[in-house]
C-alpha atoms as a PDB file:
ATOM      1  CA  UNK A   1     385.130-236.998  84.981  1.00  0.00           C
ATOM      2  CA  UNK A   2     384.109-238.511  81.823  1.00  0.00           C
ATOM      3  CA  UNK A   3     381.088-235.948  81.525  1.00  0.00           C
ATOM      4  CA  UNK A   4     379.060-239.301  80.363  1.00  0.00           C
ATOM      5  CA  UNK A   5     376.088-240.259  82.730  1.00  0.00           C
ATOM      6  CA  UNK A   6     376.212-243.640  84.711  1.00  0.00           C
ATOM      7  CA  UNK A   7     375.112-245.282  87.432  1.00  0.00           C
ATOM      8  CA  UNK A   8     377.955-245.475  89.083  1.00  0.00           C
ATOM      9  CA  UNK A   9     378.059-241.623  88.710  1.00  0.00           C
ATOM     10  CA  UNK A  10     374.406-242.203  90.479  1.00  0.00           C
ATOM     11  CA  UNK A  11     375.885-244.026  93.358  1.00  0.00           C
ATOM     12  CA  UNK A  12     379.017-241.537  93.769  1.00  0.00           C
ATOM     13  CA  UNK A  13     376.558-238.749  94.421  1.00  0.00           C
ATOM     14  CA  UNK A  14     374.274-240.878  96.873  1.00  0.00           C
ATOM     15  CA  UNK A  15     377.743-241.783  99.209  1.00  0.00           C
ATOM     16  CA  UNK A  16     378.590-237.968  98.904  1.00  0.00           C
ATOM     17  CA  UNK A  17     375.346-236.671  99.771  1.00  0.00           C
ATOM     18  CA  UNK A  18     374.908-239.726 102.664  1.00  0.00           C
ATOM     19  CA  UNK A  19     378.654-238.105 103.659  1.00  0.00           C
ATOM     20  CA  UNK A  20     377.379-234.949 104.041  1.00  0.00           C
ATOM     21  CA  UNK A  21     374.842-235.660 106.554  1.00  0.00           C
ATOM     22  CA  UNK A  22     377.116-237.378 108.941  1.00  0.00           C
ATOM     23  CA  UNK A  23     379.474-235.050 108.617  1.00  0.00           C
ATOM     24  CA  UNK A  24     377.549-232.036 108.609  1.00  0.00           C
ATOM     25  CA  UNK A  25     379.578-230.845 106.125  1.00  0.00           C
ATOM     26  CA  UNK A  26     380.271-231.282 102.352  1.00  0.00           C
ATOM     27  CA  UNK A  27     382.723-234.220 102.189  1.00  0.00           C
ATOM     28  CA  UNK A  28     384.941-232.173  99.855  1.00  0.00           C
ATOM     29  CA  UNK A  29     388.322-232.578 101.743  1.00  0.00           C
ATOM     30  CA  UNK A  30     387.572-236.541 102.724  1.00  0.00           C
ATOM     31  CA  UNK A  31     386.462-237.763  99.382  1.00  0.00           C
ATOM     32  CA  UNK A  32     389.936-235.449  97.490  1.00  0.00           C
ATOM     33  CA  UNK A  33     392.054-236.723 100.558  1.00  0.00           C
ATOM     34  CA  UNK A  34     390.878-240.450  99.916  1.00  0.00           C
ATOM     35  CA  UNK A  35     391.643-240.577  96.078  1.00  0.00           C
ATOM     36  CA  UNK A  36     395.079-238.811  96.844  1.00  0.00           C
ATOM     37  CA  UNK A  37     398.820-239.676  97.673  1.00  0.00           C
ATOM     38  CA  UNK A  38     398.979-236.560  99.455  1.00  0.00           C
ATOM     39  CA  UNK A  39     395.900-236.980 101.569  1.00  0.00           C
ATOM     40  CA  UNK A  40     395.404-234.341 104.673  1.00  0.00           C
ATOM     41  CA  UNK A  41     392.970-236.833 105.841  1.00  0.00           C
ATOM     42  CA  UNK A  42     394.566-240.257 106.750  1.00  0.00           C
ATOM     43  CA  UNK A  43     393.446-243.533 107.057  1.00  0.00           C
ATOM     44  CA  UNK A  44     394.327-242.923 110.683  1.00  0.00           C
ATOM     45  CA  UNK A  45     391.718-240.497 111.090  1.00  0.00           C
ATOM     46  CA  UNK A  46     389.588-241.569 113.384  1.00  0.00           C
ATOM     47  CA  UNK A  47     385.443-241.499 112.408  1.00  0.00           C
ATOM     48  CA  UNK A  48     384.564-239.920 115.704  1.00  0.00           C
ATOM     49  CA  UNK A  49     386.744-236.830 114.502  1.00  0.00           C
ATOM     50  CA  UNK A  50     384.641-236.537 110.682  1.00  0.00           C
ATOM     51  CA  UNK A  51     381.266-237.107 112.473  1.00  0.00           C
ATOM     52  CA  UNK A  52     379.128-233.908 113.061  1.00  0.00           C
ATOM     53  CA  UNK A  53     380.629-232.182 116.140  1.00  0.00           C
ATOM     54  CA  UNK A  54     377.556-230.068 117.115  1.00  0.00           C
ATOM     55  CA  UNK A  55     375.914-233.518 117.947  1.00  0.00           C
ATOM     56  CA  UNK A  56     377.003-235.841 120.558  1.00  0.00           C
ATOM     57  CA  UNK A  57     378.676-238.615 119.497  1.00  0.00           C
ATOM     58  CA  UNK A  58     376.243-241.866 118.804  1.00  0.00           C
ATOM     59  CA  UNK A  59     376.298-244.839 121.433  1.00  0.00           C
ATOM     60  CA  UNK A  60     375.424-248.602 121.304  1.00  0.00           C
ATOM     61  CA  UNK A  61     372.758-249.010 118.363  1.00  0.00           C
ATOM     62  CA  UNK A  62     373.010-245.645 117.085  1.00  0.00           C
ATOM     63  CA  UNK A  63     377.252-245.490 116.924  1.00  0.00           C
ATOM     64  CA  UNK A  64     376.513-249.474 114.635  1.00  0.00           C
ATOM     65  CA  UNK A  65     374.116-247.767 112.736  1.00  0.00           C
ATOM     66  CA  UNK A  66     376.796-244.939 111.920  1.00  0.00           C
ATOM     67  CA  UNK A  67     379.741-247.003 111.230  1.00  0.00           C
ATOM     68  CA  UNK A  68     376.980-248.753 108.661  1.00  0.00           C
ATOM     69  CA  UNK A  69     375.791-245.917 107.055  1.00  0.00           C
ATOM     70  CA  UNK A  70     379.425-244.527 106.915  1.00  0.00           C
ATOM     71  CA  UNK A  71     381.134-247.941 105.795  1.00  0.00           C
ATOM     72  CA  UNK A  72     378.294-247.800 102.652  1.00  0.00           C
ATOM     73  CA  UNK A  73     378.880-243.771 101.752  1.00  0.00           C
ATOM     74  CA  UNK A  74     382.774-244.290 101.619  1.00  0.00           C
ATOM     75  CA  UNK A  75     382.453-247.318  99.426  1.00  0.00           C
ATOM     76  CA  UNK A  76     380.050-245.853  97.435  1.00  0.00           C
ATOM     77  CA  UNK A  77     382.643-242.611  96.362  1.00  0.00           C
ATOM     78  CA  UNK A  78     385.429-244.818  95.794  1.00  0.00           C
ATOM     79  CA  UNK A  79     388.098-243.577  93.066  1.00  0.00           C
ATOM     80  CA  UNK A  80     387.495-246.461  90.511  1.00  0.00           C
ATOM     81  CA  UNK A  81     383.571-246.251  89.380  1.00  0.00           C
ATOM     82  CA  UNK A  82     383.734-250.055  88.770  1.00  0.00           C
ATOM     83  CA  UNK A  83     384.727-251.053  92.484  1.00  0.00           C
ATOM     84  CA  UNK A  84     381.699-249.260  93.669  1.00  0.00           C
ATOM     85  CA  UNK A  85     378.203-251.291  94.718  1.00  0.00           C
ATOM     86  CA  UNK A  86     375.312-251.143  92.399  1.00  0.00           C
ATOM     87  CA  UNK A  87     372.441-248.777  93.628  1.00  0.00           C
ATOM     88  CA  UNK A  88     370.098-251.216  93.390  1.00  0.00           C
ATOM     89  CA  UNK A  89     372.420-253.388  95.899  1.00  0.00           C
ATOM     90  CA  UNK A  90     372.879-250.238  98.569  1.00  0.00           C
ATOM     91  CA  UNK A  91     369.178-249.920  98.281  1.00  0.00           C
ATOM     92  CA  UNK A  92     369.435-253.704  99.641  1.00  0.00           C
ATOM     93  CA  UNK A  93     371.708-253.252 102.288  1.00  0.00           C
ATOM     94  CA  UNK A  94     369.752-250.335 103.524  1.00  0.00           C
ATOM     95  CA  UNK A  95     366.389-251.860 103.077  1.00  0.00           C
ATOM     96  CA  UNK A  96     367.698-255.056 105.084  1.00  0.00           C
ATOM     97  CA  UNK A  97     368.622-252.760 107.827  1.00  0.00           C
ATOM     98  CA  UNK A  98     371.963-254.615 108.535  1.00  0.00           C
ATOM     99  CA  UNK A  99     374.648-253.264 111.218  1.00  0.00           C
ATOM    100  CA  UNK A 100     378.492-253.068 111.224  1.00  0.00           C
ATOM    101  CA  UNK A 101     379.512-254.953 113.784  1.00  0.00           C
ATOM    102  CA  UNK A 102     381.493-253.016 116.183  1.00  0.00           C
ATOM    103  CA  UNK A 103     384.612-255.180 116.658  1.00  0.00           C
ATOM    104  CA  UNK A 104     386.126-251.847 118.961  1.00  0.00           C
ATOM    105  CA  UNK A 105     384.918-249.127 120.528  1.00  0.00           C
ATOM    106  CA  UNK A 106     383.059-246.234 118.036  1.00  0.00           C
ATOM    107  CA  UNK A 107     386.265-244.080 119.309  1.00  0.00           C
ATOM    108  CA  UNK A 108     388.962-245.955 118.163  1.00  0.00           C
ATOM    109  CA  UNK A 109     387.134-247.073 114.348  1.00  0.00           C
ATOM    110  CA  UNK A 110     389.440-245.146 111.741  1.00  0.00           C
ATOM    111  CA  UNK A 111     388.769-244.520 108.205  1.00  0.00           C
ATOM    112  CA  UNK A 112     390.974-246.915 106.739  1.00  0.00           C
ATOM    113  CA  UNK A 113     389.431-249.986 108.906  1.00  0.00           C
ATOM    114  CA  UNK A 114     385.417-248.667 106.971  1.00  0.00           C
ATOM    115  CA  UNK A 115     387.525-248.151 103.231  1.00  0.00           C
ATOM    116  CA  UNK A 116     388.704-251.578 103.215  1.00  0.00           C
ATOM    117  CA  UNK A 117     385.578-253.183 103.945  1.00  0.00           C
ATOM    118  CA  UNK A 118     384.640-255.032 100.809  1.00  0.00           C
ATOM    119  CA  UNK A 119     381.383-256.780 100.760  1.00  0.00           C
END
């Protein structure tokens, strides 16, 4: 926005990219919707809905892994640049290979529960 280069600016375009994939889509509409009042995606929406449909959905390890990956993308395009990890520290949490825990099943996980995870 500020047409100045930053990391964080670095970091936005890793979540939206990381988006992408598990979406199978460009994140466009999510990322817009998440920064707005007048959002047409919801913090109700559930993650099962945004995932790429042409694949089945993921189970046990694979659904954790997802709800990881996802959790780090969406806090990595947040609105303010300054709330957003370092890339250096989602390198970390990647390189560690850490899971979300699943505290529900992957169908019932909605967007708000991943945007309010702060680590």
């Amino acid at each position: 926005m500020t047409m100045r280069v930053t990391e964080k600016c670095d970091v936005y375009s890793f979540g939206v990219v990381t988006l992408e994939v598990m979406m199978g889509k460009h994140p466009g509409e999510l990322v817009s919707s998440l920064s707005s009042a007048t959002a047409s995606i919801d913090s109700d929406t559930l993650l099962k809905d945004l995932l790429d449909q042409r694949l089945p959905p993921p189970r046990g390890r694979s659904a954790e892994e997802v709800v990881f990956v996802v959790t780090l993308a969406l806090a990595c395009t947040r609105t303010t640049p300054e709330t957003r990890p370092a890339m250096r520290s989602v390198a970390q949490e990647l390189a560690a290979q850490t899971r979300a825990y699943l505290p529900e099943p992957l169908g019932r996980i909605t967007i708000g529960k991943l945007t309010s995870y702060h680590k």
